[in-house]
PDB file of N, CA and C in Angstrom:
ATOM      1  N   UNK A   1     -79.822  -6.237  80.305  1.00  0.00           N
ATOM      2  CA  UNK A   1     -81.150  -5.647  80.273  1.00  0.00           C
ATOM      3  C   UNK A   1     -82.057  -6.423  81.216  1.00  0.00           C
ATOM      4  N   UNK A   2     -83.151  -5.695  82.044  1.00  0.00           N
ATOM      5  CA  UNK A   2     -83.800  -6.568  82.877  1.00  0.00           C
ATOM      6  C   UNK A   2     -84.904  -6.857  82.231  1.00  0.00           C
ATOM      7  N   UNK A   3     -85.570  -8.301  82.040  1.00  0.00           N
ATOM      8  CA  UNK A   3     -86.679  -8.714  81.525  1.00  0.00           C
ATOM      9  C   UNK A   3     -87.766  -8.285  82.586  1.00  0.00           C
ATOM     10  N   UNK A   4     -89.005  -7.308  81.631  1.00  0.00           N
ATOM     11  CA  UNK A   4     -89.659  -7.455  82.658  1.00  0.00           C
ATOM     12  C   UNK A   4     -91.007  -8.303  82.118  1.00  0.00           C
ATOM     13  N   UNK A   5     -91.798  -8.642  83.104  1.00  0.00           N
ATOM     14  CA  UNK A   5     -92.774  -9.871  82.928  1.00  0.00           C
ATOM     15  C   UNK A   5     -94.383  -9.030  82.642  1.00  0.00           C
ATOM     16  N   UNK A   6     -94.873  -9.264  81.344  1.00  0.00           N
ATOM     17  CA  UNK A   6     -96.290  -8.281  81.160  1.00  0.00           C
ATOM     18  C   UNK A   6     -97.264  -8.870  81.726  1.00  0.00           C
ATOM     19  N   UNK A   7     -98.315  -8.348  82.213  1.00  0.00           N
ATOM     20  CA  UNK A   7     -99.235  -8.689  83.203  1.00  0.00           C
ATOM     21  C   UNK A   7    -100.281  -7.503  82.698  1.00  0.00           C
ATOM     22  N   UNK A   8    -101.195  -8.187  82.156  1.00  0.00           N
ATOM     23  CA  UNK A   8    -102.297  -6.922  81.215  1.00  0.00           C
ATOM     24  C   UNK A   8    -103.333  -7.166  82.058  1.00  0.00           C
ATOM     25  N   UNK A   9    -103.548  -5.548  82.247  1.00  0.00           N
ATOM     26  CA  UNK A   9    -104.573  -4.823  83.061  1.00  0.00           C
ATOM     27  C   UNK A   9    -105.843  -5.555  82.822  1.00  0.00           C
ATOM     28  N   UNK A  10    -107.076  -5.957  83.340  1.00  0.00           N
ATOM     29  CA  UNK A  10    -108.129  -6.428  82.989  1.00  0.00           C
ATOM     30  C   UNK A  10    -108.810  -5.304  82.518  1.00  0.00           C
ATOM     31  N   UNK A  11    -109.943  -5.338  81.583  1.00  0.00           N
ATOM     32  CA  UNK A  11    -110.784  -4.048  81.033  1.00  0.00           C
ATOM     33  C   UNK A  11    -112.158  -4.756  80.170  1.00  0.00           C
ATOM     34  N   UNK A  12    -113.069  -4.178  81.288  1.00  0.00           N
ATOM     35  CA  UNK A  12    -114.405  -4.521  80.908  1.00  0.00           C
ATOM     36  C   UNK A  12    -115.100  -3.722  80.393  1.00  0.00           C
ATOM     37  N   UNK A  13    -114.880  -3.684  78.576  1.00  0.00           N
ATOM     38  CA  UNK A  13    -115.124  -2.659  77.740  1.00  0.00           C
ATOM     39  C   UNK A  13    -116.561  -2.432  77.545  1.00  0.00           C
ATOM     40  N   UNK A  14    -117.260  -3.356  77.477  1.00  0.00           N
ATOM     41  CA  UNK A  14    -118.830  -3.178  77.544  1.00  0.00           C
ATOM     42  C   UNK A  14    -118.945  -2.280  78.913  1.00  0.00           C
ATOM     43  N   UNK A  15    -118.454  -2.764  80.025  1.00  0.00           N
ATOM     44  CA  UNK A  15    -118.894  -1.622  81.261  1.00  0.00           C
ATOM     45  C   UNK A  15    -118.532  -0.455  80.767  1.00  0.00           C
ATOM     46  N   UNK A  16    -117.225  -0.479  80.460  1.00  0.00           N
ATOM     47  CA  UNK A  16    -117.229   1.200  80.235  1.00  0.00           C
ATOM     48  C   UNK A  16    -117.961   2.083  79.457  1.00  0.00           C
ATOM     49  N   UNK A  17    -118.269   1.205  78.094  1.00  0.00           N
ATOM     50  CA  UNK A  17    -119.327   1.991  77.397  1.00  0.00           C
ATOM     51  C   UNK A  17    -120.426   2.324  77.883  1.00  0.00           C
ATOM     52  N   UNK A  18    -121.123   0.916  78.731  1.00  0.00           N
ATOM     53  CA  UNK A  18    -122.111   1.738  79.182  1.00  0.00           C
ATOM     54  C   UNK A  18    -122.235   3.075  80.284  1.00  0.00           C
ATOM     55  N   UNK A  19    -121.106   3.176  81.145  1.00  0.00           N
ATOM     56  CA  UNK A  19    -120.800   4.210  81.856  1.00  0.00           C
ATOM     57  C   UNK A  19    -120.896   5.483  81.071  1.00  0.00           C
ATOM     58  N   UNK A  20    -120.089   4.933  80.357  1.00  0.00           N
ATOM     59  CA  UNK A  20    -119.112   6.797  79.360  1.00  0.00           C
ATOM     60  C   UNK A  20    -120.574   6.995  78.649  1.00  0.00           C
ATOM     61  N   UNK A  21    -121.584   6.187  77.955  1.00  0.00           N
ATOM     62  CA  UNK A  21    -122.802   6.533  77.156  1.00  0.00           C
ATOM     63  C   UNK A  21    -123.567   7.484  77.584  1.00  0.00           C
ATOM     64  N   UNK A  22    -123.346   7.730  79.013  1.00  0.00           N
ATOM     65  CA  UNK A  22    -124.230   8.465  80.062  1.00  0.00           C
ATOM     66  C   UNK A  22    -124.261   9.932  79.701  1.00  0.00           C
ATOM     67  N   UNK A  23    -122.973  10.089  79.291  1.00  0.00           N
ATOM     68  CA  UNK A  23    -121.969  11.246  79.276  1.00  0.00           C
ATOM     69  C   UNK A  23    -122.763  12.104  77.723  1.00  0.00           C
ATOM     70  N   UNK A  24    -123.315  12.992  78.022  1.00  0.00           N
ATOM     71  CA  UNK A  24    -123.553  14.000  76.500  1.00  0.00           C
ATOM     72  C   UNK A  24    -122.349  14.341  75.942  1.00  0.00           C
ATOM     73  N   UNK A  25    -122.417  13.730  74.730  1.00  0.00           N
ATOM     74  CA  UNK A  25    -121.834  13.955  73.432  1.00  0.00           C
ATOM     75  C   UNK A  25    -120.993  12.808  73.290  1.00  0.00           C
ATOM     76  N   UNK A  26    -121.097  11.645  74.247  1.00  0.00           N
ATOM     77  CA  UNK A  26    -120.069  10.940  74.383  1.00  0.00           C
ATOM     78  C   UNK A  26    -120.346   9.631  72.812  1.00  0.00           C
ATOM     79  N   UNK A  27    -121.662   9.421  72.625  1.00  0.00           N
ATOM     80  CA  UNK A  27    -121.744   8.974  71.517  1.00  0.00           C
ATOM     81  C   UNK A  27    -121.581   9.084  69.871  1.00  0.00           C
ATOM     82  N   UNK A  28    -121.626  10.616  70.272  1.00  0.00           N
ATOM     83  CA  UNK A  28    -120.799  11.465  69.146  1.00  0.00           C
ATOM     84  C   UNK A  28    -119.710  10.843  68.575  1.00  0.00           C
ATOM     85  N   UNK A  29    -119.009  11.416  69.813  1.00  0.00           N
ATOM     86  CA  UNK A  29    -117.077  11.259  69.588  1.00  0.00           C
ATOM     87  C   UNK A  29    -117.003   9.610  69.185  1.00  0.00           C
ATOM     88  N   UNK A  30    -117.558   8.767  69.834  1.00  0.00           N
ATOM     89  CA  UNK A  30    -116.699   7.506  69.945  1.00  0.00           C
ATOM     90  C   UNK A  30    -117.421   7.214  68.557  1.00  0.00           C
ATOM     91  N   UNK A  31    -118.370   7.401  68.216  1.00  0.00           N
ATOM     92  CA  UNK A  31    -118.941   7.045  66.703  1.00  0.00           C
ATOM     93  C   UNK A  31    -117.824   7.881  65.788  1.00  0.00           C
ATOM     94  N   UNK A  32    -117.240   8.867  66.217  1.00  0.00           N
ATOM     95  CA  UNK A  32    -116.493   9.393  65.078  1.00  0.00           C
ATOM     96  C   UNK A  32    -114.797   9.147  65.205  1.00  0.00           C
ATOM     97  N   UNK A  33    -114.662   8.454  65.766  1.00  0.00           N
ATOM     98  CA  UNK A  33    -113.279   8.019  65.980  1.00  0.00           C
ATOM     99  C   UNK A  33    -113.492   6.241  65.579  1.00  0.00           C
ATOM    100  N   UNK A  34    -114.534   5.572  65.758  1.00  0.00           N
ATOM    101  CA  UNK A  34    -114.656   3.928  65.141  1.00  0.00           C
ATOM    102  C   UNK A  34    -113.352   3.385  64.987  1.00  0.00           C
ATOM    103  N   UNK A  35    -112.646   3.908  63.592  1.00  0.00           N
ATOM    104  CA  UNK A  35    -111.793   3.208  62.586  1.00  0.00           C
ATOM    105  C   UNK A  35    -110.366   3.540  63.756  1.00  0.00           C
ATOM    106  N   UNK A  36    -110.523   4.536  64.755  1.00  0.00           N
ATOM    107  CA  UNK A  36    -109.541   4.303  65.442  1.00  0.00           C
ATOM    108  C   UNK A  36    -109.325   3.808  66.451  1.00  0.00           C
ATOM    109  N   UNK A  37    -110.454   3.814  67.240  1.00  0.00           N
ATOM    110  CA  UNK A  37    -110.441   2.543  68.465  1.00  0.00           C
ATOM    111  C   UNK A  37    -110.865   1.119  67.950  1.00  0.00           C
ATOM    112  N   UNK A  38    -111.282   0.650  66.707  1.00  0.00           N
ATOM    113  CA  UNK A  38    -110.843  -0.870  66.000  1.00  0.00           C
ATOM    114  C   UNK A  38    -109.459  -0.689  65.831  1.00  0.00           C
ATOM    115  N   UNK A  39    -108.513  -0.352  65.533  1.00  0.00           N
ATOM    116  CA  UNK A  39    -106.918  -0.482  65.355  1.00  0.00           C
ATOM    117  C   UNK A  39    -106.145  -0.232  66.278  1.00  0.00           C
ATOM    118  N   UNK A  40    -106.530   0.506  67.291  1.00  0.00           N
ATOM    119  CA  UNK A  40    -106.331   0.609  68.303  1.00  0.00           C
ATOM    120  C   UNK A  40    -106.683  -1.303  69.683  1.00  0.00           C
ATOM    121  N   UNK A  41    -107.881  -1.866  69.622  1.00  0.00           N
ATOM    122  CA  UNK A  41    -107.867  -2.688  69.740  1.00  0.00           C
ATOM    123  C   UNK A  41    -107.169  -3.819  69.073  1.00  0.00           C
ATOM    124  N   UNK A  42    -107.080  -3.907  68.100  1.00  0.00           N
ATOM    125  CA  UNK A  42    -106.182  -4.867  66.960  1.00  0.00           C
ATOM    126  C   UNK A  42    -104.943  -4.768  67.920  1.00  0.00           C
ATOM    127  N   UNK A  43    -104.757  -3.460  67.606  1.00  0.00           N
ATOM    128  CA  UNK A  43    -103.103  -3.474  68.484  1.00  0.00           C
ATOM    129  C   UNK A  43    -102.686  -4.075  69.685  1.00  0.00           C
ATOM    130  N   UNK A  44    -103.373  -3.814  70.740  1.00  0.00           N
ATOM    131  CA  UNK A  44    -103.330  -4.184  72.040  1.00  0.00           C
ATOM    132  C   UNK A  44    -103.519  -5.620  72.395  1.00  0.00           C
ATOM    133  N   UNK A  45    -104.463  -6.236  71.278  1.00  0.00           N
ATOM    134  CA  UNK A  45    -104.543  -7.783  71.296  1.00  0.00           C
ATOM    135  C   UNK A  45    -103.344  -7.993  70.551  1.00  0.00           C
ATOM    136  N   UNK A  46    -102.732  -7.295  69.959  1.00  0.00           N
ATOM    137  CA  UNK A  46    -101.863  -8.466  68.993  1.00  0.00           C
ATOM    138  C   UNK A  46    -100.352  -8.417  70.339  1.00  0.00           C
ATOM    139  N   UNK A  47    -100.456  -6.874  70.767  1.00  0.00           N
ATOM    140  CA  UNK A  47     -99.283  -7.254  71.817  1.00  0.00           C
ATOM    141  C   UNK A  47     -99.532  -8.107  72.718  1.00  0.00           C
ATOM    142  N   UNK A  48    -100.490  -8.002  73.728  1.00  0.00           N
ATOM    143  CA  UNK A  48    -101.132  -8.865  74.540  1.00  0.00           C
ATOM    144  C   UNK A  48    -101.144 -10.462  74.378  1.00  0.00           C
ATOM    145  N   UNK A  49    -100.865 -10.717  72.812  1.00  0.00           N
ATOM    146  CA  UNK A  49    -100.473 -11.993  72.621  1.00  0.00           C
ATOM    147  C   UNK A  49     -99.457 -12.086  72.212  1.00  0.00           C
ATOM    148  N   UNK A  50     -98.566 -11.201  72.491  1.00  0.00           N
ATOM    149  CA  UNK A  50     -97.133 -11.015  71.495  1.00  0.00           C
ATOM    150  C   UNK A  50     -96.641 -11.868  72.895  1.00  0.00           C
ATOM    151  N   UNK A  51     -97.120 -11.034  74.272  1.00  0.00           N
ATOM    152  CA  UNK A  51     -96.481 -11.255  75.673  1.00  0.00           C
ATOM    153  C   UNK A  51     -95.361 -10.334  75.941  1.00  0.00           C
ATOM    154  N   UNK A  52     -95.503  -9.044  75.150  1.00  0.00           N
ATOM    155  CA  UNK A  52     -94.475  -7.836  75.094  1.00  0.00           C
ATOM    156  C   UNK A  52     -95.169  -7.019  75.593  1.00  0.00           C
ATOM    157  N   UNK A  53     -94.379  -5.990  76.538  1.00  0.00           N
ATOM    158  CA  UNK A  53     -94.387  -4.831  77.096  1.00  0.00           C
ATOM    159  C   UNK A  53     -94.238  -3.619  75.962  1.00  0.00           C
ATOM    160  N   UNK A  54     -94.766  -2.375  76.595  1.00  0.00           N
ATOM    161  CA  UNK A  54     -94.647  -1.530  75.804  1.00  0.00           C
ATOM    162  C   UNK A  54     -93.006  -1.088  75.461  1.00  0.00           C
ATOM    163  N   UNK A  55     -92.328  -1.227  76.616  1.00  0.00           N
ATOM    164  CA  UNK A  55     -90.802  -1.030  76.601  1.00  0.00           C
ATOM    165  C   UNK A  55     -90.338  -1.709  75.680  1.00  0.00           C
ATOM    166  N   UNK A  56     -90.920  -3.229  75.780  1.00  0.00           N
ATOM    167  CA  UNK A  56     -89.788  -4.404  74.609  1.00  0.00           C
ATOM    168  C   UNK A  56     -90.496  -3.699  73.482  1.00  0.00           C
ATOM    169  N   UNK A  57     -91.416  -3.660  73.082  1.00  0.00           N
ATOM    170  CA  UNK A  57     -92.484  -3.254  71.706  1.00  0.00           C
ATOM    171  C   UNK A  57     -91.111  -1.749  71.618  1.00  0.00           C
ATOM    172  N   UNK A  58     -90.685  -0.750  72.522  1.00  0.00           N
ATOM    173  CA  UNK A  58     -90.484   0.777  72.013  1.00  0.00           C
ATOM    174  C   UNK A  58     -88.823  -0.149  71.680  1.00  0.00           C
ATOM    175  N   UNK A  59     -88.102  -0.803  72.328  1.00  0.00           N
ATOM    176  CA  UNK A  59     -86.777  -1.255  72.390  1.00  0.00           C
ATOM    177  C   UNK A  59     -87.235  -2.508  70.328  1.00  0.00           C
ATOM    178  N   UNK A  60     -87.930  -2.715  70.129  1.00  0.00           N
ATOM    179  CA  UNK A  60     -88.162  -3.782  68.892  1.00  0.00           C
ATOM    180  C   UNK A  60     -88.100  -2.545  67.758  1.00  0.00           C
ATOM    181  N   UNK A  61     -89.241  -1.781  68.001  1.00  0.00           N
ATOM    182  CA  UNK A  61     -89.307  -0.894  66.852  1.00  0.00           C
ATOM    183  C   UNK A  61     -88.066   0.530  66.828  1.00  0.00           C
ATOM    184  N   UNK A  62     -87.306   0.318  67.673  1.00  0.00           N
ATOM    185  CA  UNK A  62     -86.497   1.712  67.911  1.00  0.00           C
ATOM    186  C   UNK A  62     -86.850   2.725  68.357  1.00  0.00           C
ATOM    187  N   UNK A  63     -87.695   2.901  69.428  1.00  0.00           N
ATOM    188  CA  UNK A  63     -88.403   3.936  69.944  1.00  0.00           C
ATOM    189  C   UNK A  63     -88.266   4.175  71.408  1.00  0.00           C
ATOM    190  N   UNK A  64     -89.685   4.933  71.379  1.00  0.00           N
ATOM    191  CA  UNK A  64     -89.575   5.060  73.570  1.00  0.00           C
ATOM    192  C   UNK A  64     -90.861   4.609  73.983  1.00  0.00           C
ATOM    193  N   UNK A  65     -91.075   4.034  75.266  1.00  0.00           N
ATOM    194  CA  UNK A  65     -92.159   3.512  75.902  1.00  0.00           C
ATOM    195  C   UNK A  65     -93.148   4.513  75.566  1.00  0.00           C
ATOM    196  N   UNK A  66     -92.960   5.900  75.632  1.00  0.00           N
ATOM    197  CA  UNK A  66     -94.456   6.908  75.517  1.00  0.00           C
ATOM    198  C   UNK A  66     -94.495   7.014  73.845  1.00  0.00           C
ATOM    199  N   UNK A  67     -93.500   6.470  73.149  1.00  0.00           N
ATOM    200  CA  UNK A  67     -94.284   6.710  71.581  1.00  0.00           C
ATOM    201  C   UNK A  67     -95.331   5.776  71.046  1.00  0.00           C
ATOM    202  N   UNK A  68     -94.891   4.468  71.646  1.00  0.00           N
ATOM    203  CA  UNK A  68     -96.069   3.377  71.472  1.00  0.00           C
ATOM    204  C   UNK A  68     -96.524   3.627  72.499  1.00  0.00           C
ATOM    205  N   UNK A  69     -96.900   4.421  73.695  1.00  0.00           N
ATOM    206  CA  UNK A  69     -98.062   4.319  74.241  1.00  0.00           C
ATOM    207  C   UNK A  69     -99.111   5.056  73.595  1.00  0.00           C
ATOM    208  N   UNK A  70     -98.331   6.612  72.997  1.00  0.00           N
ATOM    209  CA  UNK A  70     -99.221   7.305  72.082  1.00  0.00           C
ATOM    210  C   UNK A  70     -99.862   6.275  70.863  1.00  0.00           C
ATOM    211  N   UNK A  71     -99.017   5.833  70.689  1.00  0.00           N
ATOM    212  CA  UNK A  71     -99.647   4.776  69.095  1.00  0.00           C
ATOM    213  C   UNK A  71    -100.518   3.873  69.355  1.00  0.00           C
ATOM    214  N   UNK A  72    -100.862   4.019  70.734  1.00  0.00           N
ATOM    215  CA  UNK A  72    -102.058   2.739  71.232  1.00  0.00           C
ATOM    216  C   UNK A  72    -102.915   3.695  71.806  1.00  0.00           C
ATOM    217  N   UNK A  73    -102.730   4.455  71.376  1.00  0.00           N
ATOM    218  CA  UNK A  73    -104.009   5.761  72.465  1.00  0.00           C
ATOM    219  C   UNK A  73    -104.546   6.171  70.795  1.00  0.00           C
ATOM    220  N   UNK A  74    -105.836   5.723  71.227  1.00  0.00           N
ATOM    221  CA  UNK A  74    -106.879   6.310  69.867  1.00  0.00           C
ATOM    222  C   UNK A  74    -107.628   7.585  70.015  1.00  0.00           C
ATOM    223  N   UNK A  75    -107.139   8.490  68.829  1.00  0.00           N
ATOM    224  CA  UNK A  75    -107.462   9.958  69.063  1.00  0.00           C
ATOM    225  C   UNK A  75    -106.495  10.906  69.091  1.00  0.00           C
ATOM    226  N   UNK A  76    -105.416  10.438  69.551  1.00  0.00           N
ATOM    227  CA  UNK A  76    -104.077  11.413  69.702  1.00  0.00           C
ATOM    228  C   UNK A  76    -103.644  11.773  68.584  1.00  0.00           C
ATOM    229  N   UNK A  77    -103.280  10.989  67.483  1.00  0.00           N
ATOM    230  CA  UNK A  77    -102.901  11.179  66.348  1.00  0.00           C
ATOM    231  C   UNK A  77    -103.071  10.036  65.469  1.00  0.00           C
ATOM    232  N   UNK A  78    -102.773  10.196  63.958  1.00  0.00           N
ATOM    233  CA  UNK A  78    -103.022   8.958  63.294  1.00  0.00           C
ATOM    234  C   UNK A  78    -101.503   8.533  62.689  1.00  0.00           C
ATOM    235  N   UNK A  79    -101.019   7.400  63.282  1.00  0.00           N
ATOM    236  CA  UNK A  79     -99.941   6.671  62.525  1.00  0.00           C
ATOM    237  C   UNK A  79     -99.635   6.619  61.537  1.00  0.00           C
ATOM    238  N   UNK A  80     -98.228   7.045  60.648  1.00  0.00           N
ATOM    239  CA  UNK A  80     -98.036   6.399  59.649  1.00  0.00           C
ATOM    240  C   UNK A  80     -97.941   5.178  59.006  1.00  0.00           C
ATOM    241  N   UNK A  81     -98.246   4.560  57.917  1.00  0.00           N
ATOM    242  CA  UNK A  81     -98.184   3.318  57.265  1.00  0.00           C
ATOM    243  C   UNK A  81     -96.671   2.836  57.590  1.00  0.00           C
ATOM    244  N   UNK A  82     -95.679   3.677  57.544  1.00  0.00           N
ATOM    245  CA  UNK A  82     -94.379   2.606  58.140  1.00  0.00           C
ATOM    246  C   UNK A  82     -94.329   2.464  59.530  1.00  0.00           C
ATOM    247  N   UNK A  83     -94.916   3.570  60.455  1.00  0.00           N
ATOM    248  CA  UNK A  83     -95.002   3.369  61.957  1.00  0.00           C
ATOM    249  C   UNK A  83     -95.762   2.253  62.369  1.00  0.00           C
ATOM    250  N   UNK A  84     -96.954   1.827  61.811  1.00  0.00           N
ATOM    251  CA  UNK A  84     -97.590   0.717  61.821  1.00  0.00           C
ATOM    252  C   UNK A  84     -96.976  -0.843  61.431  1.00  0.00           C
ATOM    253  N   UNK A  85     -96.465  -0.716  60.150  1.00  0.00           N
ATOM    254  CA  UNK A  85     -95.218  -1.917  60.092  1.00  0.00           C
ATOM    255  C   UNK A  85     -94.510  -2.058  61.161  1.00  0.00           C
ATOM    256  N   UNK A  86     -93.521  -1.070  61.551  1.00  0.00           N
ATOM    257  CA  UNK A  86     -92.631  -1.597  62.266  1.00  0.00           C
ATOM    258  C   UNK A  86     -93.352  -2.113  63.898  1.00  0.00           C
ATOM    259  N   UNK A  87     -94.560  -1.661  64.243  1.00  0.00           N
ATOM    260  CA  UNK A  87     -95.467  -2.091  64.985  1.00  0.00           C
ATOM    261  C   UNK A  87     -95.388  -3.658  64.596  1.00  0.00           C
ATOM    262  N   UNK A  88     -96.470  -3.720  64.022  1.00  0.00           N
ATOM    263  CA  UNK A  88     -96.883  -4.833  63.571  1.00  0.00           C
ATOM    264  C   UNK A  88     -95.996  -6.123  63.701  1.00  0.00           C
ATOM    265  N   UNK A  89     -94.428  -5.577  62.881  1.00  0.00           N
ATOM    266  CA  UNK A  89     -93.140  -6.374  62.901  1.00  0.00           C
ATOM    267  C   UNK A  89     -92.957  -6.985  64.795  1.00  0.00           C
ATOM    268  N   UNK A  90     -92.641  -5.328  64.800  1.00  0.00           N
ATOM    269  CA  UNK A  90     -92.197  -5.905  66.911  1.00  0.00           C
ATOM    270  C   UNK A  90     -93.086  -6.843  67.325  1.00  0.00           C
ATOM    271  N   UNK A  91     -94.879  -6.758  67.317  1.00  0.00           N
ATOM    272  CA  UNK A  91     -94.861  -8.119  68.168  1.00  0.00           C
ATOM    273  C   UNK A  91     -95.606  -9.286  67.161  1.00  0.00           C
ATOM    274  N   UNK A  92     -94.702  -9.642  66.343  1.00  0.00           N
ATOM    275  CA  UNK A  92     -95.046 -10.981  65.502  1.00  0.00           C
ATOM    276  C   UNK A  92     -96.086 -10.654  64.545  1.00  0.00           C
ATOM    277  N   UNK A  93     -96.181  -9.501  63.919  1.00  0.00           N
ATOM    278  CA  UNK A  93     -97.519  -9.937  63.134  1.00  0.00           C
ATOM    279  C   UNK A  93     -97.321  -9.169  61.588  1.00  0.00           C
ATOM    280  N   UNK A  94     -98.114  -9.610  60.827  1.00  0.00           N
ATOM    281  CA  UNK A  94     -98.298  -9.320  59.582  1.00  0.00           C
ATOM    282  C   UNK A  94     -99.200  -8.048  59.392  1.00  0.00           C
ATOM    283  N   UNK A  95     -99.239  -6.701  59.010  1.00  0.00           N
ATOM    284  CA  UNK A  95    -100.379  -6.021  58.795  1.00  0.00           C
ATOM    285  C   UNK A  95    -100.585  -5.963  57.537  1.00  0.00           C
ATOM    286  N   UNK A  96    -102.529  -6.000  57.398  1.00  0.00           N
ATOM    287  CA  UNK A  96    -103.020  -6.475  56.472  1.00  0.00           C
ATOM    288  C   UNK A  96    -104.184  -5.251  56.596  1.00  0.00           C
ATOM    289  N   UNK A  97    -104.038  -4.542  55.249  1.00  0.00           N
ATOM    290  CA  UNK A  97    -104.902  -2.729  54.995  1.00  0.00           C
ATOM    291  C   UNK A  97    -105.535  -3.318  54.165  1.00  0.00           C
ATOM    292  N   UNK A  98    -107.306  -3.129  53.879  1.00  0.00           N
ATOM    293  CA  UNK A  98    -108.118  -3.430  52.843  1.00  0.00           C
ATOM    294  C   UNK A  98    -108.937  -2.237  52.722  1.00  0.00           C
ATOM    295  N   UNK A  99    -109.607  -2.292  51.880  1.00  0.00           N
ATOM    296  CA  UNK A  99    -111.035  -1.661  51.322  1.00  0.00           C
ATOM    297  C   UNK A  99    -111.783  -2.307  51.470  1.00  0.00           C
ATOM    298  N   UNK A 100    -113.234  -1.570  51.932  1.00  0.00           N
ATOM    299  CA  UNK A 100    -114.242  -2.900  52.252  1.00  0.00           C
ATOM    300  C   UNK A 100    -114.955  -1.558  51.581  1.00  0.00           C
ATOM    301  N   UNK A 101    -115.238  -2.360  50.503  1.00  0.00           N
ATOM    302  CA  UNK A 101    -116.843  -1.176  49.795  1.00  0.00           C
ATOM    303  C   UNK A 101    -118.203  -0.958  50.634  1.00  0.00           C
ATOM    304  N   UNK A 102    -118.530   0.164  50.818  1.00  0.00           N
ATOM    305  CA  UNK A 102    -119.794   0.128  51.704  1.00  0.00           C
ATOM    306  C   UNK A 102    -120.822  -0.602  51.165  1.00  0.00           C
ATOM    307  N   UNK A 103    -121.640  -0.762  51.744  1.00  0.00           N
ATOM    308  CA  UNK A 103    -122.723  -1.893  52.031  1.00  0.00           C
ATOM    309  C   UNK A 103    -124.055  -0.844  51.623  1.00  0.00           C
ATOM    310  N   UNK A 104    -124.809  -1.230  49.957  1.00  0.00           N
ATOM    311  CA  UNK A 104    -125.615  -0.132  49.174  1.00  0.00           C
ATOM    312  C   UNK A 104    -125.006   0.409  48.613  1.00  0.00           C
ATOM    313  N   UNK A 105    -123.225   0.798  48.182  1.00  0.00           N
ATOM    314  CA  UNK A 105    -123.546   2.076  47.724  1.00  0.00           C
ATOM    315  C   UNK A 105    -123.057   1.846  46.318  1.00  0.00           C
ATOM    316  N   UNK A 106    -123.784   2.851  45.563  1.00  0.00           N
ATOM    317  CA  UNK A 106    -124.118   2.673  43.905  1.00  0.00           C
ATOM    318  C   UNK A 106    -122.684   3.165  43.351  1.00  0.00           C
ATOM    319  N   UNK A 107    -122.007   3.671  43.661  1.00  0.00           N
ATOM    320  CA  UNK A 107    -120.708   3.563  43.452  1.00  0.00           C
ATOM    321  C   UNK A 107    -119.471   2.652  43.206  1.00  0.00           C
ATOM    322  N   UNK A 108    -120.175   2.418  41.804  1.00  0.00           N
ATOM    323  CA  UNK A 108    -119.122   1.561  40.767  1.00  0.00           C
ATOM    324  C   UNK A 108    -117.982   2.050  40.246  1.00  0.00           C
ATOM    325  N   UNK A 109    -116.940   1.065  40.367  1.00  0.00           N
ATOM    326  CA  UNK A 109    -115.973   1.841  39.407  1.00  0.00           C
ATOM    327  C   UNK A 109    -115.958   1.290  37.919  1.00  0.00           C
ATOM    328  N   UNK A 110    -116.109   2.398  37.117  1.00  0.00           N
ATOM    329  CA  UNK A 110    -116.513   2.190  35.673  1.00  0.00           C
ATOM    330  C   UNK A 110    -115.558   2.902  35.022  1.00  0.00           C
ATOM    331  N   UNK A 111    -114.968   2.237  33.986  1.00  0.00           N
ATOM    332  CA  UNK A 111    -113.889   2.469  32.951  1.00  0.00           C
ATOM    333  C   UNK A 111    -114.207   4.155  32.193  1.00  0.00           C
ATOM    334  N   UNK A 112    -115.128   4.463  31.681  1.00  0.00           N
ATOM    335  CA  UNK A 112    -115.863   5.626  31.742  1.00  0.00           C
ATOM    336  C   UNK A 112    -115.064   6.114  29.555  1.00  0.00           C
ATOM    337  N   UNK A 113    -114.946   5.042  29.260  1.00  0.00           N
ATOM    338  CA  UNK A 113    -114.253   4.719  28.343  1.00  0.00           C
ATOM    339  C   UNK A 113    -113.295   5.014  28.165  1.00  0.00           C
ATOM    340  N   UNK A 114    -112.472   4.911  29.009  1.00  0.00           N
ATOM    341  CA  UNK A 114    -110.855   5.046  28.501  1.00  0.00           C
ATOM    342  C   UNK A 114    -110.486   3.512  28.918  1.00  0.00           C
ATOM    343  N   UNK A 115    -109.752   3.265  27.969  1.00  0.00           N
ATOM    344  CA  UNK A 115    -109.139   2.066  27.529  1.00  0.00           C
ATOM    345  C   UNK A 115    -108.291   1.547  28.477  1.00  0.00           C
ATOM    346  N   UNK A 116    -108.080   0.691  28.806  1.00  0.00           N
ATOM    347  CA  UNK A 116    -107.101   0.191  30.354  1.00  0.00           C
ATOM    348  C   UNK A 116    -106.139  -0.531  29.768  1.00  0.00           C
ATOM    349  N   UNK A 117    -105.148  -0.611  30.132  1.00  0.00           N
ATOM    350  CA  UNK A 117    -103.576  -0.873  29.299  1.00  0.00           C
ATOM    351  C   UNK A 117    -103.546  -2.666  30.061  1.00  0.00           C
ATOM    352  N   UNK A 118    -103.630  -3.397  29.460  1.00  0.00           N
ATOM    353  CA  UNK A 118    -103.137  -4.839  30.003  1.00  0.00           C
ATOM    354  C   UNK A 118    -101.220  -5.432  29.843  1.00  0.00           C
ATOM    355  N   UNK A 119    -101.513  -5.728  30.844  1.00  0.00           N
ATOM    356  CA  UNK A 119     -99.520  -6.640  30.238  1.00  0.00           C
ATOM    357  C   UNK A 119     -99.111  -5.406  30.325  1.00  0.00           C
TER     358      UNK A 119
END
């Protein structure tokens, strides 16, 4: 197999935003996609420090260079929870899914009296 050597594109994401902002409706979309261009970034740093290509990343997880390129393109589709593992696995990393309760909102979770089973 030939090793090949990754060499990541430079990308000056503040420029681009301010470019693309210009654009009507463009603040729309990217406000409504958020949760996917943050995981989408996650990703690209974690390969980027993996020092893996998309090829070694598609050859780690059992795949093809354009399925993890799709899986790093935010918007195309949304990954499954095992497609993301085996991500995660290929370049060294642990994935870690939380809940983060919004910030204000009165939405408690309350037993509502039914009895909760311990042990």
């Amino acid at each position: 197999m030939v090793e090949l050597k990754y060499e990541p594109v430079s990308h000056d994401h503040k420029a681009f935003l301010k470019n693309a902002q210009k654009r009507e409706g463009f603040n729309k979309a990217y406000n409504d996609l958020e949760e996917e261009y943050t995981l989408v970034r996650e990703m690209l740093s974690a390969r980027s420090n993996s020092g893996l290509t998309q090829e070694a990343v598609a050859e780690l997880m059992g795949t093809t260079k354009s399925a993890v390129s799709r899986l790093e393109s935010a918007g195309k589709h949304a990954p499954s929870l095992t497609t993301l593992k085996k991500y995660a696995q290929a370049v060294g990393c642990d994935l870690k899914i939380k809940f983060i309760p919004k910030s204000g909102s009165a939405a408690k979770h309350e037993t509502g009296g039914v009895k909760q089973r311990t042990g």
